[in-house]
Protein backbone atom coordinates (compact mmCIF):
# COMPACT_ATOMS: atom_id res chain seq x y z
CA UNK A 1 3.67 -28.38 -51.69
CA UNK A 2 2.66 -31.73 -52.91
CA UNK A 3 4.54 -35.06 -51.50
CA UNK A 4 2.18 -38.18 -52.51
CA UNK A 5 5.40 -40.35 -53.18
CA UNK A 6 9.07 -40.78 -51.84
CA UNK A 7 11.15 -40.19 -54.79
CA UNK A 8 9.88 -36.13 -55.61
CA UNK A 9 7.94 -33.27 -54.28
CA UNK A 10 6.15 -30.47 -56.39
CA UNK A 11 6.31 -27.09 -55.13
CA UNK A 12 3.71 -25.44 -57.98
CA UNK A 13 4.06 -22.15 -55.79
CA UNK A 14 7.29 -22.03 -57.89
CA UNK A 15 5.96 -22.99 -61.09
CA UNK A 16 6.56 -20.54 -63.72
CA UNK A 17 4.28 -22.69 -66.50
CA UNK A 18 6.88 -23.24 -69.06
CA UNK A 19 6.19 -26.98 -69.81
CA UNK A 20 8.62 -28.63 -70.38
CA UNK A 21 7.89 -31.16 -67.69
CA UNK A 22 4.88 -31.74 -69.59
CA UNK A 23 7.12 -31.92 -72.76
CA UNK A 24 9.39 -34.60 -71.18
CA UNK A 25 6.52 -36.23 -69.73
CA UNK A 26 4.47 -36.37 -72.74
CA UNK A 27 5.78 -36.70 -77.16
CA UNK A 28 9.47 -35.50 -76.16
CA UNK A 29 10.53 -37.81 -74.35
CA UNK A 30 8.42 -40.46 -72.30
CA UNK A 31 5.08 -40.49 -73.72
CA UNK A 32 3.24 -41.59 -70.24
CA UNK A 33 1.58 -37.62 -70.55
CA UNK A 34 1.14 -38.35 -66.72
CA UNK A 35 1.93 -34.70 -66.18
CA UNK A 36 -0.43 -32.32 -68.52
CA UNK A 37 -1.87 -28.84 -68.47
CA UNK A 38 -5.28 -28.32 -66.36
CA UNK A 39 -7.06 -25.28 -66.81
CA UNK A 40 -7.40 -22.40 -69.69
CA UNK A 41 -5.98 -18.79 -69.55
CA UNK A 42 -5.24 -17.23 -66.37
CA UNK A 43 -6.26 -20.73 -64.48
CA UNK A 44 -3.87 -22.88 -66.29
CA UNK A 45 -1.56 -24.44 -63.80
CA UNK A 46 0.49 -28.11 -64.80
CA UNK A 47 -0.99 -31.07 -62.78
CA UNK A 48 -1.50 -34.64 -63.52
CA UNK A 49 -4.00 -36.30 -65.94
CA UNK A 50 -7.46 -35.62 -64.69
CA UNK A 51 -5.95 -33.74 -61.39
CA UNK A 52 -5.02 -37.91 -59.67
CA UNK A 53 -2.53 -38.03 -57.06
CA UNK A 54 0.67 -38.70 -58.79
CA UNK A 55 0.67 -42.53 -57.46
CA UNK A 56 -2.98 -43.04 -59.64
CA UNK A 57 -1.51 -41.80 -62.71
CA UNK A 58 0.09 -43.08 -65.59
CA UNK A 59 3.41 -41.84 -63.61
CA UNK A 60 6.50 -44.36 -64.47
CA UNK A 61 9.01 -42.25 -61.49
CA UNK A 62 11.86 -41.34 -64.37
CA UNK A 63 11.83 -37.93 -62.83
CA UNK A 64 12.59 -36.76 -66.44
CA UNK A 65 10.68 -33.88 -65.27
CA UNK A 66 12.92 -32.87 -62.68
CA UNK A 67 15.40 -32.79 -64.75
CA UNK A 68 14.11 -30.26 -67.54
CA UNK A 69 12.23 -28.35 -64.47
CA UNK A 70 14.38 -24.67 -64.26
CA UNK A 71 12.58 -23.61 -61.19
CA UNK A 72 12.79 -26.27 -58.08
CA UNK A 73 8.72 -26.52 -58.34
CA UNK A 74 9.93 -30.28 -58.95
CA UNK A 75 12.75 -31.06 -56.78
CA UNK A 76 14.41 -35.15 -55.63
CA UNK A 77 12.78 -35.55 -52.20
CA UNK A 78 16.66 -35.81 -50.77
CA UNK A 79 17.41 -32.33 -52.53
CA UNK A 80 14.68 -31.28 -50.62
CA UNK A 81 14.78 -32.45 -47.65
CA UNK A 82 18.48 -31.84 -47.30
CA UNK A 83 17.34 -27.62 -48.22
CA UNK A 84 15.01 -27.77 -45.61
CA UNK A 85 17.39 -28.91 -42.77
CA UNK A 86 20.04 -26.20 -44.05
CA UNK A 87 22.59 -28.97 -45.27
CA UNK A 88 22.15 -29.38 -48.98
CA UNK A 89 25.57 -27.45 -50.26
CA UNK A 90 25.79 -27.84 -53.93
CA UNK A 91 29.44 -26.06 -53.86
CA UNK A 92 30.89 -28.97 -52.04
CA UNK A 93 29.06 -31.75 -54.27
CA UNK A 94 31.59 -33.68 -56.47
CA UNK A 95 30.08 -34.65 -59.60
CA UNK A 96 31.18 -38.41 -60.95
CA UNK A 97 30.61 -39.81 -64.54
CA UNK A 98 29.08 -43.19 -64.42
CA UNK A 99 27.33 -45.64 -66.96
CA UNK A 100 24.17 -47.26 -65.81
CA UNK A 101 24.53 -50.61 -64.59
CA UNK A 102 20.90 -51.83 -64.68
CA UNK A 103 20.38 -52.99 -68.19
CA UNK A 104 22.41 -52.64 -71.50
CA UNK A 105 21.36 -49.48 -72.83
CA UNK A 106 24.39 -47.82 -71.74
CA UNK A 107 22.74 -44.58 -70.16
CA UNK A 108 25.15 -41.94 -68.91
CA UNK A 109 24.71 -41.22 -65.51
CA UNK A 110 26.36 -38.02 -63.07
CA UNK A 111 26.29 -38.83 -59.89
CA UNK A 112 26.12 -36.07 -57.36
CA UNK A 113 28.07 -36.95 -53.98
CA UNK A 114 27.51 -34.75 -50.68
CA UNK A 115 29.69 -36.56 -47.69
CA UNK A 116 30.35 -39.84 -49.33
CA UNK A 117 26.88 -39.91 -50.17
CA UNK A 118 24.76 -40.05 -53.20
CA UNK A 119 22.22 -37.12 -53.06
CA UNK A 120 20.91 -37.54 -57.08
CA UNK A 121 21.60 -38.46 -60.20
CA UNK A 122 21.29 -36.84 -63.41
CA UNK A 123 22.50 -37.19 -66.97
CA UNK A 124 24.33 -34.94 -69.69
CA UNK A 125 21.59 -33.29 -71.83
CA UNK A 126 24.44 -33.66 -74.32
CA UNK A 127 24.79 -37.27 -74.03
CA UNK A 128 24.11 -39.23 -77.78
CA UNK A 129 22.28 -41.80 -75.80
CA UNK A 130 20.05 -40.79 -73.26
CA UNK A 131 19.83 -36.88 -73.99
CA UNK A 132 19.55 -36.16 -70.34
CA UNK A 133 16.77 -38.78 -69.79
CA UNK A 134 16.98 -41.83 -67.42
CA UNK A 135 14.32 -44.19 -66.48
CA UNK A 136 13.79 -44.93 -62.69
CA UNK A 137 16.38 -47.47 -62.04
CA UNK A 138 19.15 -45.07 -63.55
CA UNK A 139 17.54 -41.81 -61.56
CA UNK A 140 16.73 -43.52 -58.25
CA UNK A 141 18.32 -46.99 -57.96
CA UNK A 142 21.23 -44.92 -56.34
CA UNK A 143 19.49 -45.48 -53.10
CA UNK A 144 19.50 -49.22 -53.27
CA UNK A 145 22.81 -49.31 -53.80
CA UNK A 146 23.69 -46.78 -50.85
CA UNK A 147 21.67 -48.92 -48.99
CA UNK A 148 23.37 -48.39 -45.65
CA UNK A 149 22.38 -51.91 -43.58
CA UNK A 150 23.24 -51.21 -39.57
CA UNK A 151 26.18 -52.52 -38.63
C-alpha cells in the first residue's frame, strides 16, 4: 500500500499488470508517462518514472488512472478510506450527471453521492468530449466545493 498524496492510494498487491493506467497516463490520454513499467519479465511491476514518490514525478493528479484501473490497486483515497471503516456502500450511491464548472471545455462529470455527500467523481467513457478523462479540478475539485466550514 502506497499513500504519498491525499487524493489516491496504490494497492500494487492488487495489480494484475494490464496497463492501462500506464496507457492513460502516457500516448492515450495524458502524455505526463508519470506512471510507466519498471522491471522486465517476471519482475515487471507498474511504478512511477524512475521508481519517485508519486509527488516527485511528472504526476498532474487527473486520476485518469483510477479510472481505467479494473482492479482497486488504484483507488480515490475517500473510496478507500470509507472501505476500510466498513461504510463505503456503492448500492446506496446515487449517481448525478453534471457538466464541469471549472473552465469551458464542457467535461461530463458523474457525481457519486453517499449521505448527501460527494464520495468521487467520474465521467462516461462514452462521453464525445472527455472519453472518460477529467483533469484534477473536474476529478477532485468536488471537495472544495463540499467544503463543509463549522458552523
Amino acid at each position: 500500500m502506497k499513500v504519498d498524496n491525499t487524493l489516491y492510494v496504490r494497492d500494487y498487491s492488487k495489480c494484475i499488470l494490464c496497463y492501462q493506467c500506464v496507457d492513460a497516463c502516457g500516448e492515450q490520454w495524458q502524455n505526463t508517462f508519470a506512471i510507466t513499467t519498471a522491471g522486465r519479465g517476471f519482475d515487471a511491476r507498474i511504478s512511477t518514472e524512475f521508481a519517485v514518490d508519486l509527488t516527485d514525478s511528472a504526476c498532474v493528479y487527473c486520476g485518469n488512472c483510477i479510472q481505467v484501473c479494473p482492479t482497486g490497486a488504484l483507488m480515490f483515497t475517500s473510496e478507500y478510506d470509507m472501505r476500510q471503516d466498513g461504510t463505503w456502500n456503492e448500492p446506496e450511491q446515487t449517481q448525478t450527471d453534471t457538466i464541469c464548472p471549472y473552465c469551458g471545455v464542457g467535461c461530463a462529470l458523474t457525481l457519486h453521492v453517499q449521505d448527501n455527500t460527494i464520495v468521487k467523481v467520474t465521467s462516461p467513457s462514452d462521453h464525445s468530449v472527455t472519453h472518460g478523462n477529467l483533469c484534477i479540478k473536474g476529478r477532485f475539485g468536488f471537495q472544495h466545493v463540499q467544503n463543509h466550514a463549522s458552523d
